[in-house]
C-alpha atoms as a PDB file:
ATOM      1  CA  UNK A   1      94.611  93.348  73.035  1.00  0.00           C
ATOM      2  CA  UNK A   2      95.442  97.007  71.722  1.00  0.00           C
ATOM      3  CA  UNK A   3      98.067  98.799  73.177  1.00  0.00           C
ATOM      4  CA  UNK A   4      95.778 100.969  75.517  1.00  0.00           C
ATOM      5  CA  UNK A   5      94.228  97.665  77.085  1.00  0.00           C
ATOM      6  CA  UNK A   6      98.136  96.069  77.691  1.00  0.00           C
ATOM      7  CA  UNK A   7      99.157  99.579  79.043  1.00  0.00           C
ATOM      8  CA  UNK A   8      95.537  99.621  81.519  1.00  0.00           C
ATOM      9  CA  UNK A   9      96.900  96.006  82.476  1.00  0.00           C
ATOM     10  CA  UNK A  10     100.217  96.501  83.238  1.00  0.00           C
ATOM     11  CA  UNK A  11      99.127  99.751  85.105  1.00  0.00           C
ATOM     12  CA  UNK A  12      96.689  98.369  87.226  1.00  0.00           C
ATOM     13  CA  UNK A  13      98.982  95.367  88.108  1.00  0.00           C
ATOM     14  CA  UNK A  14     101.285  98.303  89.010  1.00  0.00           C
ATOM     15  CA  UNK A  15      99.159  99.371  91.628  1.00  0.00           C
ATOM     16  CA  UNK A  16     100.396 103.002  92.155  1.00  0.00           C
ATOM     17  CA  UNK A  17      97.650 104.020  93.986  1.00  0.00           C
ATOM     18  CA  UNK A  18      98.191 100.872  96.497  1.00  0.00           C
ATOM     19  CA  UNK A  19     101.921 101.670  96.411  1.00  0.00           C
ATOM     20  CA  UNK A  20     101.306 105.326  97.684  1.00  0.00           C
ATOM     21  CA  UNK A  21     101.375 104.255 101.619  1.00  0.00           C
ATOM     22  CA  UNK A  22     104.707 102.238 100.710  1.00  0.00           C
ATOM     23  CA  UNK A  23     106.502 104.643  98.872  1.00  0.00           C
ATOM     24  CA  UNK A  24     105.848 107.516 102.116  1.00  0.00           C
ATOM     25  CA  UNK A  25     106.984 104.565 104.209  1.00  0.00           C
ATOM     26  CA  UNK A  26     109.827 104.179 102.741  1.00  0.00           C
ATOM     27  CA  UNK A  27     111.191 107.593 102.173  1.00  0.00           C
ATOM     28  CA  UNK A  28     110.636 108.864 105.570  1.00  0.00           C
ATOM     29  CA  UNK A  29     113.941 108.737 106.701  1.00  0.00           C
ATOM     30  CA  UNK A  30     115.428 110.150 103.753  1.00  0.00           C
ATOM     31  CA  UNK A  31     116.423 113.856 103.578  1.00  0.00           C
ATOM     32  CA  UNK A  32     113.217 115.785 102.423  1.00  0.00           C
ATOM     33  CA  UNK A  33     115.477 117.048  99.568  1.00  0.00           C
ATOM     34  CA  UNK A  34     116.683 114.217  98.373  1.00  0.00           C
ATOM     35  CA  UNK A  35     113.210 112.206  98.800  1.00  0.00           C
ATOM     36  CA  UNK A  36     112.082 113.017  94.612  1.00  0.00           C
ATOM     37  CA  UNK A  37     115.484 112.082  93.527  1.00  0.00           C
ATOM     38  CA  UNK A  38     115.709 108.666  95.862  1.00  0.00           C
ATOM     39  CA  UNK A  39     112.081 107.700  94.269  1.00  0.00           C
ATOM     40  CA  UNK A  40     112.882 108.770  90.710  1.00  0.00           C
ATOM     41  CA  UNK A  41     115.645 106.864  91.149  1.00  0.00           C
ATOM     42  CA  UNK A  42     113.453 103.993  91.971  1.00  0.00           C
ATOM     43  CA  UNK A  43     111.225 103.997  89.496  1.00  0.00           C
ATOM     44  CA  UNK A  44     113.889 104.242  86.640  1.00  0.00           C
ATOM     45  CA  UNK A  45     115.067 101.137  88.360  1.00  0.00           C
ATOM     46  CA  UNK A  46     111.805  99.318  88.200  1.00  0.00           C
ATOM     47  CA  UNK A  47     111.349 100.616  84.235  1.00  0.00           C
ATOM     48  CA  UNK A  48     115.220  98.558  84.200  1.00  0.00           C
ATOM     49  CA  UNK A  49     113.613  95.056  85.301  1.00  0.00           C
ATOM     50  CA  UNK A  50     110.257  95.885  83.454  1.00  0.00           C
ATOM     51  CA  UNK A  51     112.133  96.310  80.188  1.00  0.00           C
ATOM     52  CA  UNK A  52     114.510  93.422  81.290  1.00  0.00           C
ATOM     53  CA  UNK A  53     111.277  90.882  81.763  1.00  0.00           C
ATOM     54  CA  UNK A  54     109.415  92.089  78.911  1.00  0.00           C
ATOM     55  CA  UNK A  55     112.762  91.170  76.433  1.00  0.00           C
ATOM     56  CA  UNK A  56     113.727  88.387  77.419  1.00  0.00           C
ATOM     57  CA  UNK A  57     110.773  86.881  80.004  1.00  0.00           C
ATOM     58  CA  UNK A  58     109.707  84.724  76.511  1.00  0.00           C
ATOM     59  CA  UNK A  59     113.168  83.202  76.312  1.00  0.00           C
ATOM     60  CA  UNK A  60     112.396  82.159  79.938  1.00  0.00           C
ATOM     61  CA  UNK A  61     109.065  80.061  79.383  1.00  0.00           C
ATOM     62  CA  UNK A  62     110.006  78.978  76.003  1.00  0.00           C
ATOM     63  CA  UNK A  63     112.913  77.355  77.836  1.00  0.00           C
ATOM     64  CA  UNK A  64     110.412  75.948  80.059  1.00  0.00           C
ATOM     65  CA  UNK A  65     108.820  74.121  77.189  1.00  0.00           C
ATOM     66  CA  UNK A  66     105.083  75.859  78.557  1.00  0.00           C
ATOM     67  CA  UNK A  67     102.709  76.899  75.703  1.00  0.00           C
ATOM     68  CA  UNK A  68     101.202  79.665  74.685  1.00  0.00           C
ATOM     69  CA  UNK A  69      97.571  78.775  75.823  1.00  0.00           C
ATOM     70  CA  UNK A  70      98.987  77.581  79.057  1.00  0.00           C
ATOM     71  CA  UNK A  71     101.214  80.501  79.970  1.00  0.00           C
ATOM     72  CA  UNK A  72      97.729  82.980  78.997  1.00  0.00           C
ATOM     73  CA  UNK A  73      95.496  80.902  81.418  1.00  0.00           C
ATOM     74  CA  UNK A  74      98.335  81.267  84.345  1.00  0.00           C
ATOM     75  CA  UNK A  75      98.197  84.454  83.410  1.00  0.00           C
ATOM     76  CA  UNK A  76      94.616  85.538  83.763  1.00  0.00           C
ATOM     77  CA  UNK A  77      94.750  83.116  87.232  1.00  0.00           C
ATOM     78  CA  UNK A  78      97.695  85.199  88.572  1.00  0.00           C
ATOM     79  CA  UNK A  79      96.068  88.728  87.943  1.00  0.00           C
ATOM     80  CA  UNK A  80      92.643  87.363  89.683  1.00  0.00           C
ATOM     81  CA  UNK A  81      94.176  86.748  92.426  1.00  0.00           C
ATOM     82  CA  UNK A  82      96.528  89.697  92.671  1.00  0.00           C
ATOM     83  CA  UNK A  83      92.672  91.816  92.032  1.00  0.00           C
ATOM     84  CA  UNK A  84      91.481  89.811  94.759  1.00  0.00           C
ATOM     85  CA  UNK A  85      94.338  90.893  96.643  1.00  0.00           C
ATOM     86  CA  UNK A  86      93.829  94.627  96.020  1.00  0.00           C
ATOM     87  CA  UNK A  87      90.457  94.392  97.095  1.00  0.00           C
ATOM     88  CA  UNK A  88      90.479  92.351  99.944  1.00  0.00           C
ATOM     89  CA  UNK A  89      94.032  93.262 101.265  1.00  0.00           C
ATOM     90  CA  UNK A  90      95.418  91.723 104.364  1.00  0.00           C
ATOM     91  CA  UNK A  91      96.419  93.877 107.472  1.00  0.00           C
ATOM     92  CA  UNK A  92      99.963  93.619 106.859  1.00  0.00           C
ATOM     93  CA  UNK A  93      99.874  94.856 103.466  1.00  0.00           C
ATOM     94  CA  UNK A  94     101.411  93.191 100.203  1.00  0.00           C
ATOM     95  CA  UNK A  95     105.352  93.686 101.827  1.00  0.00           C
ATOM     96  CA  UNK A  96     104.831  93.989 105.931  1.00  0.00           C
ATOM     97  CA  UNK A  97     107.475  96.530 107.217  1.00  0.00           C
ATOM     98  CA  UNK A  98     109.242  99.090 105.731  1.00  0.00           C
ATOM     99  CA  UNK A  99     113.227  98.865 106.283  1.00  0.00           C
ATOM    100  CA  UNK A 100     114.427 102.246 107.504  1.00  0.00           C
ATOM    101  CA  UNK A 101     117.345 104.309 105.920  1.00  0.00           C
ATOM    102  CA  UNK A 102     117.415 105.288 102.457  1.00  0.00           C
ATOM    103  CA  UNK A 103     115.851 102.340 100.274  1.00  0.00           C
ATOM    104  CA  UNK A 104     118.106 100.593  97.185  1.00  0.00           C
ATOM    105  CA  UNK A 105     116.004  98.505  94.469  1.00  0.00           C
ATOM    106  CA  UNK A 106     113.923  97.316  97.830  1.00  0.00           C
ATOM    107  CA  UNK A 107     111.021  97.454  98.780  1.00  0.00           C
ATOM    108  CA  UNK A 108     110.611 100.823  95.721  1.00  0.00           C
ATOM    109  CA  UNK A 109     111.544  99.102  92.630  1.00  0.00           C
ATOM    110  CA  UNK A 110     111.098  95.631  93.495  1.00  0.00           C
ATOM    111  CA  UNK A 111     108.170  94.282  94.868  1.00  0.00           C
ATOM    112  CA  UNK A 112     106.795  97.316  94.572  1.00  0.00           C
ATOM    113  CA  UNK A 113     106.279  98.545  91.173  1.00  0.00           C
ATOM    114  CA  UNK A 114     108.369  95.888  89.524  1.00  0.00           C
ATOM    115  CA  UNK A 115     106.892  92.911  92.106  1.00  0.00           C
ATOM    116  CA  UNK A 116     106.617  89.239  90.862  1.00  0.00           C
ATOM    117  CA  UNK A 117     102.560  89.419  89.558  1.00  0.00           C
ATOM    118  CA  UNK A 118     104.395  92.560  86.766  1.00  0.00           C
ATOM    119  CA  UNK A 119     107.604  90.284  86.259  1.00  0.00           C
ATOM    120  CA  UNK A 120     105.136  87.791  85.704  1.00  0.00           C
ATOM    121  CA  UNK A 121     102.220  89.748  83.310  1.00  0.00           C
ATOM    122  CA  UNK A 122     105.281  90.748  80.998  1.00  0.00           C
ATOM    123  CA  UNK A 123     106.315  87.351  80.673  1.00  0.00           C
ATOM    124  CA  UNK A 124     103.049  86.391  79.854  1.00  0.00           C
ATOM    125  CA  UNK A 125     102.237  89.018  77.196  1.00  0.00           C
ATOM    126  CA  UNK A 126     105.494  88.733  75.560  1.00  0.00           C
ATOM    127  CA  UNK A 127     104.677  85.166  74.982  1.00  0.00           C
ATOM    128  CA  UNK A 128     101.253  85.647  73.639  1.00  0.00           C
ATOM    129  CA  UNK A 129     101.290  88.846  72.167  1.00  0.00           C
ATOM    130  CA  UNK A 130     100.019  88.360  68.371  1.00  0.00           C
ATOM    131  CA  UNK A 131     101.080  91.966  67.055  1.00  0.00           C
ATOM    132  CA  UNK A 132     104.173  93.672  66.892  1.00  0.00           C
ATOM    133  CA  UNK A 133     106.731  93.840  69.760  1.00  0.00           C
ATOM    134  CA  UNK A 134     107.280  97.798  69.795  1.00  0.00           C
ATOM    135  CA  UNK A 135     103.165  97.098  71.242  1.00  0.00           C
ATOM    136  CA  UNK A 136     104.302  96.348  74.622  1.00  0.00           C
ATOM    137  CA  UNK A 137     106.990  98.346  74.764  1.00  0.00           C
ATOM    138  CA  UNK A 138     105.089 101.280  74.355  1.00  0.00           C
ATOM    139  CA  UNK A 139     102.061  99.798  76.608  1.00  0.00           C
ATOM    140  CA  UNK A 140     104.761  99.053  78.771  1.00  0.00           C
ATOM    141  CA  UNK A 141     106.649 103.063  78.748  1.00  0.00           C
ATOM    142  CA  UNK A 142     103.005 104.386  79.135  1.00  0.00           C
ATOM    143  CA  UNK A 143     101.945 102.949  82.104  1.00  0.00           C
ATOM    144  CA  UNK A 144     105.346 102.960  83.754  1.00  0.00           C
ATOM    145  CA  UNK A 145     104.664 106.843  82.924  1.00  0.00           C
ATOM    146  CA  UNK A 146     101.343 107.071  84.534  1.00  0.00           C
ATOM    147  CA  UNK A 147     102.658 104.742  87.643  1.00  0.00           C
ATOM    148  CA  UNK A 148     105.460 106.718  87.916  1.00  0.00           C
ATOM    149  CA  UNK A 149     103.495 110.504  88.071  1.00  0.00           C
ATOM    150  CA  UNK A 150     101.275 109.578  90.591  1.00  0.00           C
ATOM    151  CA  UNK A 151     104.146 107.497  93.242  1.00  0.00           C
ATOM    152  CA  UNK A 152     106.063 111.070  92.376  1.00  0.00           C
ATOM    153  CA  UNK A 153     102.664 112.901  93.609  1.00  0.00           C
ATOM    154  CA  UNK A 154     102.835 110.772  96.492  1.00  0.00           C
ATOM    155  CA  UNK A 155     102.458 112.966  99.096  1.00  0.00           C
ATOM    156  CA  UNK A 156      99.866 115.330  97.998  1.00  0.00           C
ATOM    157  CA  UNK A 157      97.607 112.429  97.249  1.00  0.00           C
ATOM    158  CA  UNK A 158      97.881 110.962 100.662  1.00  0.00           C
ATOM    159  CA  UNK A 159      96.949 114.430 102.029  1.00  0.00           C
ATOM    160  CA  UNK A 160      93.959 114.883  98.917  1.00  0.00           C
ATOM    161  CA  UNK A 161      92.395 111.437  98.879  1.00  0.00           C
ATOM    162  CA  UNK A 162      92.880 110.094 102.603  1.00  0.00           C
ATOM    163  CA  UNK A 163      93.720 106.915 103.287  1.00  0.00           C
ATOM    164  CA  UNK A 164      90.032 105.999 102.861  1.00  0.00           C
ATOM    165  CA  UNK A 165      89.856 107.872  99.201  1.00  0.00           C
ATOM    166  CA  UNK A 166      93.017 105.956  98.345  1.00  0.00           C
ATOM    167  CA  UNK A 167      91.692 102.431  99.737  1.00  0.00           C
ATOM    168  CA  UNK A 168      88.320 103.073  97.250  1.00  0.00           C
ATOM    169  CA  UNK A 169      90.834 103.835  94.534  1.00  0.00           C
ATOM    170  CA  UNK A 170      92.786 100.358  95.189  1.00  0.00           C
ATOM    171  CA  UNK A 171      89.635  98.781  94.932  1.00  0.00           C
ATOM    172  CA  UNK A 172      88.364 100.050  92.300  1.00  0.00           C
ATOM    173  CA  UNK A 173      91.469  99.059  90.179  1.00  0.00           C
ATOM    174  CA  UNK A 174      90.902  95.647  91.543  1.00  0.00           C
ATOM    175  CA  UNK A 175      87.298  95.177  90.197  1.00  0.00           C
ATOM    176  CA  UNK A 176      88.922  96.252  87.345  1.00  0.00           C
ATOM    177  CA  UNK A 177      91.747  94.336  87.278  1.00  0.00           C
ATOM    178  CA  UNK A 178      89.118  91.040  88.058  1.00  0.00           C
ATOM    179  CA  UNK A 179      87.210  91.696  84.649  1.00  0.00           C
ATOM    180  CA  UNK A 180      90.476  91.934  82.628  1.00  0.00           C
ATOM    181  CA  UNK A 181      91.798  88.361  84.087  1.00  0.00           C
ATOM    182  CA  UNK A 182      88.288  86.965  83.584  1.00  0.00           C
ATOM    183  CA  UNK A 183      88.203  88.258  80.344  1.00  0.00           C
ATOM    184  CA  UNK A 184      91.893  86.532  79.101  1.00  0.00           C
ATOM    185  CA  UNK A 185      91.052  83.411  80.671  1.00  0.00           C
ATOM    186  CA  UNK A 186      87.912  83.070  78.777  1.00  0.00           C
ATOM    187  CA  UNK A 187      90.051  84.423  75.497  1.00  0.00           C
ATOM    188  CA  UNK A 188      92.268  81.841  75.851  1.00  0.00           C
ATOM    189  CA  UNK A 189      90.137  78.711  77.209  1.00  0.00           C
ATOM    190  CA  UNK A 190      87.720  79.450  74.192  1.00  0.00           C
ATOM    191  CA  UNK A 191      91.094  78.915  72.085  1.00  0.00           C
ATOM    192  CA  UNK A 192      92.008  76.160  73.848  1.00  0.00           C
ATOM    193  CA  UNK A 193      88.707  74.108  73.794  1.00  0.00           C
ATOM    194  CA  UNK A 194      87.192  75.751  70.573  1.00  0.00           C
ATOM    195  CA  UNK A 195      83.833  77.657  70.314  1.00  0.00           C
ATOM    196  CA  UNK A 196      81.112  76.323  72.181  1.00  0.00           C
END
């Protein structure tokens, strides 16, 4: 994968566009002046655990003793279901209610942006990445970038898209987010198996 494909994947698994609702949720109660700050605050601490997966998630399932091939197919597994998730979500949404007050790390940073199916993506690619490392890093700082501009333009695309406009876009990065997992798993059971 190029570093335009890992930063699509890591966006999508993001989900900005699904996090919009959450992130409005969350900073209701806080101060309208301080509401930027609290979720730039946020986001800077999901880039934190991003990074912190991404360096040292490897360490983690080498530890484990899992292989390469087997890590990629759990992998491409986890992201269909989170796509399946995106487009068929459940009533509750992916984290139920919203504490009030002004949020800390949860639900903003983590599950969020950084939630367990991103913790877990990073791992993965970090452990099956063939090219250089500074790859994902930068894949990684792009689509933090592009997660983080539109949870900042939160607000103004509630009011622009609707919550149907913003349900379509969820979707559509689901369908997307289907043909990238289908795609790895067949990457990786073709290298598991051989050519057929």
């Amino acid at each position: 994968m190029d570093i335009f494909s890992i930063a699509v994947l890591i966006f999508l698994v993001t989900d900005p566009f699904g996090n919009i609702a959450i992130y409005i949720a969350a900073l209701k109660n806080v101060e309208p002046r301080r509401r930027l700050w609290v979720a730039a605050r946020e986001l800077l601490f999901a880039l934190g655990l991003l990074l912190l997966f991404l360096t040292f998630g490897d360490k983690f399932l080498t530890g484990l003793g899992l292989s390469r091939e087997a890590t990629a197919i759990a992998g491409g597994i986890i992201l269909f279901v989170i796509a399946m998730r995106l487009i068929f979500p459940s009533p509750q949404g992916l984290l139920g209610d919203v504490p009030d007050g002004e949020p800390m790390l949860v639900p903003l940073a983590t599950p969020a942006v950084a939630g367990p199916s991103a913790l877990a993506v990073l791992m993965t690619l970090r452990n099956t990445h063939v090219g250089p490392i500074w790859e994902l890093y930068l894949a990684l700082i792009l689509a933090w970038a592009a997660t983080a501009f539109i949870l900042l333009q939160a607000s103004f695309l509630q009011r622009f898209l609707g919550n149907r406009g913003l349900m379509a876009v969820e979707r559509l990065m689901g369908m997307l987010l289907i043909m990238l997992s289908v795609d790895m798993l067949l990457d990786n059971l073709q290298s598991v198996f051989g050519h057929a």
